[in-house]
PDB file of N, CA and C in Angstrom:
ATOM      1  N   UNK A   1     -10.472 -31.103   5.611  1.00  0.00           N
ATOM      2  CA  UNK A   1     -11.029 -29.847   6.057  1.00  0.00           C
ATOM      3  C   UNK A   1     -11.893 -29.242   4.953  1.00  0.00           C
ATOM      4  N   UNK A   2     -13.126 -28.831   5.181  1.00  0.00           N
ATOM      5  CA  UNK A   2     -13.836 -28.338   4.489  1.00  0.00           C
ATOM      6  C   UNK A   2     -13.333 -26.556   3.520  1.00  0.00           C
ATOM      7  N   UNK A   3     -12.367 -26.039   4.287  1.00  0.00           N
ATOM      8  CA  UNK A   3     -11.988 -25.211   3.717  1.00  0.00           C
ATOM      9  C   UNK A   3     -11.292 -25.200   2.774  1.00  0.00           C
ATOM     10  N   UNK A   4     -10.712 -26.687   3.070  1.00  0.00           N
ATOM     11  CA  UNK A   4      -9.569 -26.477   2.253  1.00  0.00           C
ATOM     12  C   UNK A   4      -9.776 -27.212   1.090  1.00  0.00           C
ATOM     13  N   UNK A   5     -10.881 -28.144   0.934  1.00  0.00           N
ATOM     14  CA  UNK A   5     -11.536 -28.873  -0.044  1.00  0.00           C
ATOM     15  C   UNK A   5     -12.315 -27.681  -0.884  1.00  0.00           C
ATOM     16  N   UNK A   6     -12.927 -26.886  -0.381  1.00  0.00           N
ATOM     17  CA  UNK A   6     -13.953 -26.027  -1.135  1.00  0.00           C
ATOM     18  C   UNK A   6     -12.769 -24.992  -1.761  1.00  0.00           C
ATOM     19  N   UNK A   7     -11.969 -24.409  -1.620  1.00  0.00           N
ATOM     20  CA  UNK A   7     -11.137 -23.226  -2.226  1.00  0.00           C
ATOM     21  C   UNK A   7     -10.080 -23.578  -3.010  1.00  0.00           C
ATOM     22  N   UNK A   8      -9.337 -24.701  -2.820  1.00  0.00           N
ATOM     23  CA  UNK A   8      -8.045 -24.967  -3.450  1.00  0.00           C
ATOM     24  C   UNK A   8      -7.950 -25.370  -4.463  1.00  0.00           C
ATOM     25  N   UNK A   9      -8.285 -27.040  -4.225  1.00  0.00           N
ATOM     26  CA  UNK A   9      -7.778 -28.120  -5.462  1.00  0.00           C
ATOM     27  C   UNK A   9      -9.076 -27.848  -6.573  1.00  0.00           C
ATOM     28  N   UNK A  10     -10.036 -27.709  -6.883  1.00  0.00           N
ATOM     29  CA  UNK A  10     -10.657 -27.797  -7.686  1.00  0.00           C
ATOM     30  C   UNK A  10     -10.481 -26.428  -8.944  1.00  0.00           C
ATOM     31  N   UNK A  11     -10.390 -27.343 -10.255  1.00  0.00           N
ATOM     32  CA  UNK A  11     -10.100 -26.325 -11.263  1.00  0.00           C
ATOM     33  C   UNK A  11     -10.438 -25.207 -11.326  1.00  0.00           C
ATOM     34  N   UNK A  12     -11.794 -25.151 -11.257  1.00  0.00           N
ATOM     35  CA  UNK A  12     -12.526 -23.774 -11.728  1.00  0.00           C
ATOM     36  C   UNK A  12     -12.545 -22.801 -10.343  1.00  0.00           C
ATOM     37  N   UNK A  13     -11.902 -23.387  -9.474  1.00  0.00           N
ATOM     38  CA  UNK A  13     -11.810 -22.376  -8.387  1.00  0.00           C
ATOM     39  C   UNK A  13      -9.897 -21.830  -8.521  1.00  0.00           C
ATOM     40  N   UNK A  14      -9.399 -22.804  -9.096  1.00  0.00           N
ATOM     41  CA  UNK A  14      -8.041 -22.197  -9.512  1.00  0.00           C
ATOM     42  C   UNK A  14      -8.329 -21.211 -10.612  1.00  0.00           C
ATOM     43  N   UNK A  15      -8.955 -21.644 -11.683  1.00  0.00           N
ATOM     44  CA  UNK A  15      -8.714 -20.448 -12.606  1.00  0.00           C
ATOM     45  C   UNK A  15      -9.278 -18.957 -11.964  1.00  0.00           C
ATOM     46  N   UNK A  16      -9.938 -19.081 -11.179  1.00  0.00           N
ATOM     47  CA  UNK A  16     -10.426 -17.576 -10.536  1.00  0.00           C
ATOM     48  C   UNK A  16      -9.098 -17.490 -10.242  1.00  0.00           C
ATOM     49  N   UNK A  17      -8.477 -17.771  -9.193  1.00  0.00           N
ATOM     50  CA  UNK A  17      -7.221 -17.408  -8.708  1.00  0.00           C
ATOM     51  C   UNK A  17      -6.403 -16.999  -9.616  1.00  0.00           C
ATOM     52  N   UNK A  18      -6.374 -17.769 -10.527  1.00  0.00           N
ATOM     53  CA  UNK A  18      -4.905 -17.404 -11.673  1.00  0.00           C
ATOM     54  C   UNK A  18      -5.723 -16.033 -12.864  1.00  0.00           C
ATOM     55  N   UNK A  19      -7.474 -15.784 -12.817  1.00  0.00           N
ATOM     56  CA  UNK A  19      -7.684 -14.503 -13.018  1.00  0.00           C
ATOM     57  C   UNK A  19      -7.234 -13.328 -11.913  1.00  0.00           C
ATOM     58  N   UNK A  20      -7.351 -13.653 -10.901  1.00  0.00           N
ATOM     59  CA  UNK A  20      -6.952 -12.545 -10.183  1.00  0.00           C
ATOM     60  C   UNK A  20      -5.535 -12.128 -10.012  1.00  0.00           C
ATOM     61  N   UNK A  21      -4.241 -13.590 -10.376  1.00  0.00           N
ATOM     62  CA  UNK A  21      -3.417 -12.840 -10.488  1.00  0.00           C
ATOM     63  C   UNK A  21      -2.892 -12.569 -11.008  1.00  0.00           C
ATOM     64  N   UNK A  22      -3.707 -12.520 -12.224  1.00  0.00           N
ATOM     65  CA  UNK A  22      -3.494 -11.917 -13.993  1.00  0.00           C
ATOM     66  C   UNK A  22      -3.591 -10.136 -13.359  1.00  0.00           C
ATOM     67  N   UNK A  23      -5.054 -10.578 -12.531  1.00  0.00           N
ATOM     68  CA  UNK A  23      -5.350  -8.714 -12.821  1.00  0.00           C
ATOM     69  C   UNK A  23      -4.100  -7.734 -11.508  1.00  0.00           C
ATOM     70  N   UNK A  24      -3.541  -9.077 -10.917  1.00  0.00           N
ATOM     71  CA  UNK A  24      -2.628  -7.879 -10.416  1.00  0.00           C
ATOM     72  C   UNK A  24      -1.054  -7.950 -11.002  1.00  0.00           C
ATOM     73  N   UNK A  25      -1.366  -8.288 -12.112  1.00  0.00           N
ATOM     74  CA  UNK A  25      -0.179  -8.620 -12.930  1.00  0.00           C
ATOM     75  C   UNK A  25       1.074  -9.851 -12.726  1.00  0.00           C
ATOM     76  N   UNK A  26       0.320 -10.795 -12.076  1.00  0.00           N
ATOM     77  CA  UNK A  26       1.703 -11.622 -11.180  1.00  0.00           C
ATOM     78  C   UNK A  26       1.537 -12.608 -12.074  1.00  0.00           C
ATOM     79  N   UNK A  27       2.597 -13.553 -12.207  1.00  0.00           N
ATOM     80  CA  UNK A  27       2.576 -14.603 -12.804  1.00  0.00           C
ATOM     81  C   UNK A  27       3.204 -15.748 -12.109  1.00  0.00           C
ATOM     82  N   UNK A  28       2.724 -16.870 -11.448  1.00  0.00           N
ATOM     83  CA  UNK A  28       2.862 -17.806 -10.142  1.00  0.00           C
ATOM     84  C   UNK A  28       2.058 -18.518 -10.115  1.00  0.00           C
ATOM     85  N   UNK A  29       2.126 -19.446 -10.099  1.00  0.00           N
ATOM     86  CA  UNK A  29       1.613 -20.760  -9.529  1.00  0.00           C
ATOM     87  C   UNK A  29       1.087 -21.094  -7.523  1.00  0.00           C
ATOM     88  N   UNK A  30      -0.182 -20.575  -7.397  1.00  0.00           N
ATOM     89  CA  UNK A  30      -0.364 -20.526  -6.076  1.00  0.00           C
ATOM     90  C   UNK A  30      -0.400 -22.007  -5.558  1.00  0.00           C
ATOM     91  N   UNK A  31       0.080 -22.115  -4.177  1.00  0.00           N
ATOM     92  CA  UNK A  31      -0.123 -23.087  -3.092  1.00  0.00           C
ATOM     93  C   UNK A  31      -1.533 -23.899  -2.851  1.00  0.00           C
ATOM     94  N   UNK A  32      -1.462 -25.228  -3.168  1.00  0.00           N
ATOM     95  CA  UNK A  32      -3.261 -26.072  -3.044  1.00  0.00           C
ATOM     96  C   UNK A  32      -3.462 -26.139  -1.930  1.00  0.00           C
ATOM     97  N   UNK A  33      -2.828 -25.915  -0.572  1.00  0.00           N
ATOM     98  CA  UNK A  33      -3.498 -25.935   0.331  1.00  0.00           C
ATOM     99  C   UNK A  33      -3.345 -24.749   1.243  1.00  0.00           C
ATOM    100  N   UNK A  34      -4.068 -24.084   2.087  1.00  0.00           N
ATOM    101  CA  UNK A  34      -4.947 -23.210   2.373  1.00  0.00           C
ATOM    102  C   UNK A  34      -3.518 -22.083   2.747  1.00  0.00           C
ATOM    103  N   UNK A  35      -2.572 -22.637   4.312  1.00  0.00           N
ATOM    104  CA  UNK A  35      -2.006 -22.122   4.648  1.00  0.00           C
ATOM    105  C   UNK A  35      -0.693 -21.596   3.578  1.00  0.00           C
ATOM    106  N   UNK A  36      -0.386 -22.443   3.250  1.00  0.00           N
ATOM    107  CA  UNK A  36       0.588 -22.194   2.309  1.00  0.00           C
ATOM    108  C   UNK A  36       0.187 -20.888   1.527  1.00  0.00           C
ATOM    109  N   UNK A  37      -1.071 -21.085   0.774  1.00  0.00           N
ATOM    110  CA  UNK A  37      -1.728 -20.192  -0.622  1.00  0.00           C
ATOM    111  C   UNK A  37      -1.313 -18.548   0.115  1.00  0.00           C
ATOM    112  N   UNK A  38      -1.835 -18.787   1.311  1.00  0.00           N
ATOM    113  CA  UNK A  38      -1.624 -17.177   2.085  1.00  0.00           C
ATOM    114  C   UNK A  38      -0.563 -16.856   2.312  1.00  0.00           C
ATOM    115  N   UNK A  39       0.749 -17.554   2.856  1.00  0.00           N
ATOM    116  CA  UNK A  39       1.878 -17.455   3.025  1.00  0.00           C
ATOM    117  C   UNK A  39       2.650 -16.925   1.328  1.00  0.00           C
ATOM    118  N   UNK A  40       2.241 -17.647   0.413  1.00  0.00           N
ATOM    119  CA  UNK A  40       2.832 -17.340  -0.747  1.00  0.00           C
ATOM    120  C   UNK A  40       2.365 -16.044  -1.389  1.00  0.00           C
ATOM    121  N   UNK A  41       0.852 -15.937  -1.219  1.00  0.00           N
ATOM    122  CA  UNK A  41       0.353 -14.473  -1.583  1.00  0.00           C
ATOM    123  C   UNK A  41       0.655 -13.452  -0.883  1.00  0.00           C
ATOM    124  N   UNK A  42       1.076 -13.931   0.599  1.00  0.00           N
ATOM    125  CA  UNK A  42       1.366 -12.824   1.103  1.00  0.00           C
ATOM    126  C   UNK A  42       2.722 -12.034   0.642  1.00  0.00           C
ATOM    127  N   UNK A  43       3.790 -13.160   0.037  1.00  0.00           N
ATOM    128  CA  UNK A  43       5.360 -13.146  -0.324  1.00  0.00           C
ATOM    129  C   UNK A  43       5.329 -12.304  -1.383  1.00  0.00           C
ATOM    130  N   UNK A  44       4.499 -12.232  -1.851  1.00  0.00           N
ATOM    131  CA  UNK A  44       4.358 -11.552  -3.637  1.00  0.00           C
ATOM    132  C   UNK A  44       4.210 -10.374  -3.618  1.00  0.00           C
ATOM    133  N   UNK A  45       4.132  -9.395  -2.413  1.00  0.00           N
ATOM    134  CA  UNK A  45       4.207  -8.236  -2.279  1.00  0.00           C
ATOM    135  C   UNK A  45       5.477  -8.017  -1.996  1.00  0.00           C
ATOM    136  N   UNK A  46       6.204  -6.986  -2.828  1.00  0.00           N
ATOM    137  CA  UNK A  46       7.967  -7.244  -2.261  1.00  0.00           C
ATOM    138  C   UNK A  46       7.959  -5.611  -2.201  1.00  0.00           C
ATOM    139  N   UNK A  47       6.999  -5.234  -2.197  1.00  0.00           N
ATOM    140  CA  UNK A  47       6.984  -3.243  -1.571  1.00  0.00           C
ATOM    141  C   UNK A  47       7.181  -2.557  -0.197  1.00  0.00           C
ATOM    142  N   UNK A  48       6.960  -3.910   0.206  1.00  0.00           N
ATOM    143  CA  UNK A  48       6.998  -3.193   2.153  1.00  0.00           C
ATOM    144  C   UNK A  48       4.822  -3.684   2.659  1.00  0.00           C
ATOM    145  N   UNK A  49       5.463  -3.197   3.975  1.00  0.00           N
ATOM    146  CA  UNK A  49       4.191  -3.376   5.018  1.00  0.00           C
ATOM    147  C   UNK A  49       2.882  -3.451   4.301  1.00  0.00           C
ATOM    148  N   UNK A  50       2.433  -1.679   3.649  1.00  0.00           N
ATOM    149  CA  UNK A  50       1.638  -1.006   3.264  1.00  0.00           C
ATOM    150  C   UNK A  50       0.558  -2.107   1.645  1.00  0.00           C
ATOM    151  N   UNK A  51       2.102  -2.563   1.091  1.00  0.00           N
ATOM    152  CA  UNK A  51       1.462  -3.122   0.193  1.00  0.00           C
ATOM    153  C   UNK A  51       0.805  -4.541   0.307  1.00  0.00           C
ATOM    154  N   UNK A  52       1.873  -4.965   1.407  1.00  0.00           N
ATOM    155  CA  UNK A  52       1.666  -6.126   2.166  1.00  0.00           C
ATOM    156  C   UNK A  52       0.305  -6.428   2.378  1.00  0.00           C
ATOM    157  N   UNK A  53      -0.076  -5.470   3.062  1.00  0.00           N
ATOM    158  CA  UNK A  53      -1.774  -5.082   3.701  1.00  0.00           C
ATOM    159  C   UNK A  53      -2.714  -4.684   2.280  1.00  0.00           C
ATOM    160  N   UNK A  54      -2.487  -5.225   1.784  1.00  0.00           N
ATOM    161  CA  UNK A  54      -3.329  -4.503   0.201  1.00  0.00           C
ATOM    162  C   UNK A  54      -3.304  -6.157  -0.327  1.00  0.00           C
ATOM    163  N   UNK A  55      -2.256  -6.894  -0.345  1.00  0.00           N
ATOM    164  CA  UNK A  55      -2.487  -8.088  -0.560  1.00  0.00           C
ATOM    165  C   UNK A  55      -3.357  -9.283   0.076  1.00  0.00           C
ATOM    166  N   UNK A  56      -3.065  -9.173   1.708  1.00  0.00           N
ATOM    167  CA  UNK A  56      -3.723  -9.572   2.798  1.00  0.00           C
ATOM    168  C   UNK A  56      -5.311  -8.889   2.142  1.00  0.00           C
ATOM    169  N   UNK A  57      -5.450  -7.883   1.761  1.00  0.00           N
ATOM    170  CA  UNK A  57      -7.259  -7.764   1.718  1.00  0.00           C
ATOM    171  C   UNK A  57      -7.716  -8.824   0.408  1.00  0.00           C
ATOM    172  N   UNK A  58      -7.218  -8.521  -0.754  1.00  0.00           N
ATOM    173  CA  UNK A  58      -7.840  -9.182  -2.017  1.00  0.00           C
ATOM    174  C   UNK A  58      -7.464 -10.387  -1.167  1.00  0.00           C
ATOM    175  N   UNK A  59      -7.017 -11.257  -0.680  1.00  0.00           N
ATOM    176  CA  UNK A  59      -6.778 -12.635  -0.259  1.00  0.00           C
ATOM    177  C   UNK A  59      -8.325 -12.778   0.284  1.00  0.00           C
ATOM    178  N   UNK A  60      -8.408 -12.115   1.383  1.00  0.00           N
ATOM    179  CA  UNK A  60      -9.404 -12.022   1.796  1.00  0.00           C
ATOM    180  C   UNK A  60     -10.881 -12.489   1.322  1.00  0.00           C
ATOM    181  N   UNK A  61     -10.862 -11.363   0.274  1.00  0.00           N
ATOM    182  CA  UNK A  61     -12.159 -10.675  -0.689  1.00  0.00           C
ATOM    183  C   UNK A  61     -11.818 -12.454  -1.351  1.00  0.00           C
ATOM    184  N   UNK A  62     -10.877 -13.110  -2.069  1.00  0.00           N
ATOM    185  CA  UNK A  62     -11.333 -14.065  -3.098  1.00  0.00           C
ATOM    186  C   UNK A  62     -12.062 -14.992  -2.132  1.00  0.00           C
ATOM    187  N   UNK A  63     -11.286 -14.811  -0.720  1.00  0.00           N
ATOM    188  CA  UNK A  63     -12.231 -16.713  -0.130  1.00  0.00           C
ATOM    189  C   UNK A  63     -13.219 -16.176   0.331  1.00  0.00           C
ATOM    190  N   UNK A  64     -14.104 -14.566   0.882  1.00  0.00           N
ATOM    191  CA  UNK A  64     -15.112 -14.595   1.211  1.00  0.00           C
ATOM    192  C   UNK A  64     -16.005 -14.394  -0.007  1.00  0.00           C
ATOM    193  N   UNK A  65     -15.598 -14.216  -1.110  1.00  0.00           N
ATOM    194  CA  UNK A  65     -16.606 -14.737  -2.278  1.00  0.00           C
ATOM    195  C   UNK A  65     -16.474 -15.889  -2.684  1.00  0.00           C
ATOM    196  N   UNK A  66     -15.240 -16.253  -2.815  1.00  0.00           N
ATOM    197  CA  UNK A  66     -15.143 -17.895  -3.063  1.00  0.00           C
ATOM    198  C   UNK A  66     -16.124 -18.766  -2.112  1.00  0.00           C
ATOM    199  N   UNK A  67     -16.013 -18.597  -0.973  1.00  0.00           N
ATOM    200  CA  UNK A  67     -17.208 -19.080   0.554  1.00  0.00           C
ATOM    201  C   UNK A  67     -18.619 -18.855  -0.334  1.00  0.00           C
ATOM    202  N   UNK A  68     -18.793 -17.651  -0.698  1.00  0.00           N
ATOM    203  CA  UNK A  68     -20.512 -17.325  -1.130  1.00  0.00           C
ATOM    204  C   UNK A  68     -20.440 -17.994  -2.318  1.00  0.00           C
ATOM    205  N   UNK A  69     -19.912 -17.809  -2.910  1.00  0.00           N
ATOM    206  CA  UNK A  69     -20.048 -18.883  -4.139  1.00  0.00           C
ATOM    207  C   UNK A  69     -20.075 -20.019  -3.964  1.00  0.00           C
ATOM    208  N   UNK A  70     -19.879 -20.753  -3.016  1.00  0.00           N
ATOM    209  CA  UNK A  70     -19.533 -22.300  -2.807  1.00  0.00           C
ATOM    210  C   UNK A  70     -21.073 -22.484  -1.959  1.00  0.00           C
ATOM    211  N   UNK A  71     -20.966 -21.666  -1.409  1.00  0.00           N
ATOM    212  CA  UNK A  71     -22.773 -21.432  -0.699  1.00  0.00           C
ATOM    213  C   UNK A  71     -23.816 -21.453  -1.800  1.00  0.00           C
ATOM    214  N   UNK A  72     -23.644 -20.614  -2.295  1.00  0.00           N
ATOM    215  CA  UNK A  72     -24.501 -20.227  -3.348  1.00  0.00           C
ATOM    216  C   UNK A  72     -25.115 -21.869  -3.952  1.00  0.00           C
ATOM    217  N   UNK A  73     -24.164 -22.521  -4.568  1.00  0.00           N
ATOM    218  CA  UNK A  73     -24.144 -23.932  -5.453  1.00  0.00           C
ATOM    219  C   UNK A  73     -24.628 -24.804  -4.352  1.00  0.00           C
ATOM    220  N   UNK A  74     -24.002 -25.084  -3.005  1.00  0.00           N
ATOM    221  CA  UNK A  74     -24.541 -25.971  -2.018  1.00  0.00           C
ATOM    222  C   UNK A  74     -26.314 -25.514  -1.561  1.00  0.00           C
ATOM    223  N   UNK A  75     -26.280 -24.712  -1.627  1.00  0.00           N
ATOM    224  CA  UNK A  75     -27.570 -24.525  -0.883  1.00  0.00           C
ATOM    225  C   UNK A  75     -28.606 -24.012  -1.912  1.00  0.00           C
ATOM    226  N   UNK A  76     -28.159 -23.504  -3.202  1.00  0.00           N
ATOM    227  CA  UNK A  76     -29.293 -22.866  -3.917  1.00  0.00           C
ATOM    228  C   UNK A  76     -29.034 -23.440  -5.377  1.00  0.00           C
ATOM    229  N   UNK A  77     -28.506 -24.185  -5.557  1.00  0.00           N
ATOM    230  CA  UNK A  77     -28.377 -25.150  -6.590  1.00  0.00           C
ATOM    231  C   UNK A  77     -27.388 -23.937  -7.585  1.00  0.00           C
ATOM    232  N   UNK A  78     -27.276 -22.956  -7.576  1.00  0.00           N
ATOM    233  CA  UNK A  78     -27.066 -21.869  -8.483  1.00  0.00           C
ATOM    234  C   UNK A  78     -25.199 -21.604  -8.680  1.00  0.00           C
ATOM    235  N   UNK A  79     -24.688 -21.541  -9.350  1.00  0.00           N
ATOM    236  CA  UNK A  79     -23.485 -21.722  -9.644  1.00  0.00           C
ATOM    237  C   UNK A  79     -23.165 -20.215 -10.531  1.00  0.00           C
ATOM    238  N   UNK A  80     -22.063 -19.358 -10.113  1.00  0.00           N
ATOM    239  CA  UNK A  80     -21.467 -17.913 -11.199  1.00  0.00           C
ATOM    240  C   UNK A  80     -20.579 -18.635 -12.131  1.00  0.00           C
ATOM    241  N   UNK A  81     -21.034 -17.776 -13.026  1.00  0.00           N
ATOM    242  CA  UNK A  81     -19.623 -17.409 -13.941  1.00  0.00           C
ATOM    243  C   UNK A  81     -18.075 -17.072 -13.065  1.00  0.00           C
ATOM    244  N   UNK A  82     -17.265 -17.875 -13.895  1.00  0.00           N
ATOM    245  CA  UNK A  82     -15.741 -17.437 -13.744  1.00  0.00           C
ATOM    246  C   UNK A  82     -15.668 -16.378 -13.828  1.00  0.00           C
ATOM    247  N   UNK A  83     -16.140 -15.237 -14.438  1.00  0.00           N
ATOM    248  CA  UNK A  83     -16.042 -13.818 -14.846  1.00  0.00           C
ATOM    249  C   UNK A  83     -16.492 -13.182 -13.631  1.00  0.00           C
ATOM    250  N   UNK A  84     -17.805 -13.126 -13.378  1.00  0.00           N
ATOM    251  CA  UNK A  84     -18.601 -12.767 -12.268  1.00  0.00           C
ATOM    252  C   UNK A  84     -18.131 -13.130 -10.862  1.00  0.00           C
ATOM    253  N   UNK A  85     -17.778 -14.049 -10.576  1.00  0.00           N
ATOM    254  CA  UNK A  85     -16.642 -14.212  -9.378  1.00  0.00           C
ATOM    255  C   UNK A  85     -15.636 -13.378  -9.380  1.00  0.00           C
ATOM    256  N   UNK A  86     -14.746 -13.486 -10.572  1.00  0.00           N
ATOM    257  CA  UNK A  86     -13.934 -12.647 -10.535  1.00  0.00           C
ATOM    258  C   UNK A  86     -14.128 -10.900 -10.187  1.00  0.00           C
ATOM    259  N   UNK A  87     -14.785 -10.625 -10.862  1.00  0.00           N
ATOM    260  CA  UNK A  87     -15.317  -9.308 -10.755  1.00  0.00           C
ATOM    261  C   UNK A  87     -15.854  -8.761  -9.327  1.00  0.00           C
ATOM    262  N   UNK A  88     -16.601 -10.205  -8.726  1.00  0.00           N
ATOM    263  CA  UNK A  88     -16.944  -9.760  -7.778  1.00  0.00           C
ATOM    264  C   UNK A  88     -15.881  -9.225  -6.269  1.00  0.00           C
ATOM    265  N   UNK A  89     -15.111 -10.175  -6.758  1.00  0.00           N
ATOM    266  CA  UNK A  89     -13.569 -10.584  -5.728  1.00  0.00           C
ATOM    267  C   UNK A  89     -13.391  -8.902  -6.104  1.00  0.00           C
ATOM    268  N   UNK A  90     -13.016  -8.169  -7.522  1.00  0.00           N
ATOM    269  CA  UNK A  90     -11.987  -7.551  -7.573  1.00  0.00           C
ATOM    270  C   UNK A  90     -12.924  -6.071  -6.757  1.00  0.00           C
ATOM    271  N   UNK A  91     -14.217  -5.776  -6.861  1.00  0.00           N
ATOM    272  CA  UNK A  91     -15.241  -4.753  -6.438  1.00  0.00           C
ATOM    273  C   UNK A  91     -15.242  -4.845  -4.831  1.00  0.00           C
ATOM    274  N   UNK A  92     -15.033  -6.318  -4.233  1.00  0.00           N
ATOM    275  CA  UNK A  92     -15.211  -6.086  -2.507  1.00  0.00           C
ATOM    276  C   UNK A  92     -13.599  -6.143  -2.441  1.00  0.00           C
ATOM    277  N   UNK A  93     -12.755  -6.448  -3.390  1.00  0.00           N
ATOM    278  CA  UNK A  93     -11.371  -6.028  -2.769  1.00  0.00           C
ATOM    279  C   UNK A  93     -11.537  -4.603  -2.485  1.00  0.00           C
ATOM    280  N   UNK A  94     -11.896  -3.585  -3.157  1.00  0.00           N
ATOM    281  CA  UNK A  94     -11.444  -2.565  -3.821  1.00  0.00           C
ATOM    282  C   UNK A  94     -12.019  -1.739  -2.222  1.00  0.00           C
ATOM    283  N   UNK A  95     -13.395  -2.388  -2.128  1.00  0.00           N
ATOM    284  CA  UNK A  95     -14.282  -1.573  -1.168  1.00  0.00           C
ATOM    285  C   UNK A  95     -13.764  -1.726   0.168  1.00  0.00           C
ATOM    286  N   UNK A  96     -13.440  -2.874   0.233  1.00  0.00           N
ATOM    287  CA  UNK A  96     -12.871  -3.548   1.718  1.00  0.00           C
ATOM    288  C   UNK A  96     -11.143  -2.220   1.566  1.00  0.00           C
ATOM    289  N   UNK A  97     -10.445  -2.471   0.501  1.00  0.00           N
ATOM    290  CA  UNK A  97      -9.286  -1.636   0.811  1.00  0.00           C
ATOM    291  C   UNK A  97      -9.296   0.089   1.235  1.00  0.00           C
ATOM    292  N   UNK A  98     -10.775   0.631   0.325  1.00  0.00           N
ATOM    293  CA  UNK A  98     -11.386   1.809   0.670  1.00  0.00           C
ATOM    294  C   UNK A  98     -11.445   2.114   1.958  1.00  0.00           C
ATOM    295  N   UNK A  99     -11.887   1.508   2.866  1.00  0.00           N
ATOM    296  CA  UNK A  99     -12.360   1.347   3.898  1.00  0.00           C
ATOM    297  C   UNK A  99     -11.343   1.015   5.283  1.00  0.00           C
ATOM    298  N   UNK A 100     -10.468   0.119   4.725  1.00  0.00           N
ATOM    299  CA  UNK A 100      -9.604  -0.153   5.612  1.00  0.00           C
ATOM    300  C   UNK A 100      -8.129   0.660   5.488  1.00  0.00           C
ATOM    301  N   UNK A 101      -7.854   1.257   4.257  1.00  0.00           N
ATOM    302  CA  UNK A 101      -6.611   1.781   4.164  1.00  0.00           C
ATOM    303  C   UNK A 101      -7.008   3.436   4.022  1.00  0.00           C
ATOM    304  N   UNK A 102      -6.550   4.442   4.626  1.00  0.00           N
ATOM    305  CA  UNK A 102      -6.673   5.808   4.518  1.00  0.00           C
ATOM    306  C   UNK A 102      -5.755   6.491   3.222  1.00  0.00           C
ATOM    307  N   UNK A 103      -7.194   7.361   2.629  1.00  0.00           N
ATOM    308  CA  UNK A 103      -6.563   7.803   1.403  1.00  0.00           C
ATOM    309  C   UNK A 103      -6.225   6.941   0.032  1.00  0.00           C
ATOM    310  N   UNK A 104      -6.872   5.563   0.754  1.00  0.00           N
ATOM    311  CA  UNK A 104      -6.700   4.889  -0.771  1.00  0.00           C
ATOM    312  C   UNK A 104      -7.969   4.857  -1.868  1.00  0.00           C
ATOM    313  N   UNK A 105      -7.014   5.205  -2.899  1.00  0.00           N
ATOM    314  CA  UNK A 105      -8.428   5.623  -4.385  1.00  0.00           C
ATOM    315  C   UNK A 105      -8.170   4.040  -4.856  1.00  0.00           C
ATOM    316  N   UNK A 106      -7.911   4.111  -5.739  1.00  0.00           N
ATOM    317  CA  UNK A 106      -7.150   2.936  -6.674  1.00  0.00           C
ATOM    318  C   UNK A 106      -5.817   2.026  -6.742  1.00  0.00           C
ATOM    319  N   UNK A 107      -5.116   2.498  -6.072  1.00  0.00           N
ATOM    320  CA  UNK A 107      -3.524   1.908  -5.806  1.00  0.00           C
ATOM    321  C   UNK A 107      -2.964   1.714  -4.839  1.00  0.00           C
TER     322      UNK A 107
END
């Protein structure tokens, strides 16, 4: 499966992952293939529903930049920084959670 070839097993698409779950402080070893990775990220919220749904978005935000990034290199020869991915993941998490959760600033 193409999804699951482009997001998982390859290194430099893990270390994004293991930046992002530096920046939400977790320390885990995520799942290489697709369904699993979500099932386990989803587990790592142990706050209830609310936070649940805060996890479900950054999941989100990494594979639809992870997707543009993988676009990006297939079709425009052009490849990001590990940093810049990251960053980018953590800015459309933030906006996507703005948007979808009421009253959320930062947390």
């Amino acid at each position: 499966m193409l999804y699951q070839s482009t997001f998982f097993p390859s290194l430099r698409l893990r270390q994004v992952w293991s930046l992002i779950l530096r920046w939400l402080n977790i320390n885990t070893a995520l799942h290489s293939k697709a369904l699993e990775n979500f099932q386990q990220f989803e587990g790592l919220s142990r706050s209830g529903m609310k936070q649940a749904e805060k996890f479900h978005i950054v999941w989100f935000a990494c594979i639809w930049v992870l997707w543009n990034g993988h676009n990006e290199k297939v079709f425009r020869d052009k490849q990001r920084r590990l940093e810049q991915m990251t960053e980018e993941i953590k800015i459309t998490s933030w906006k996507w959670l703005k948007c979808k959760l009421k009253g959320f600033n930062n947390g």
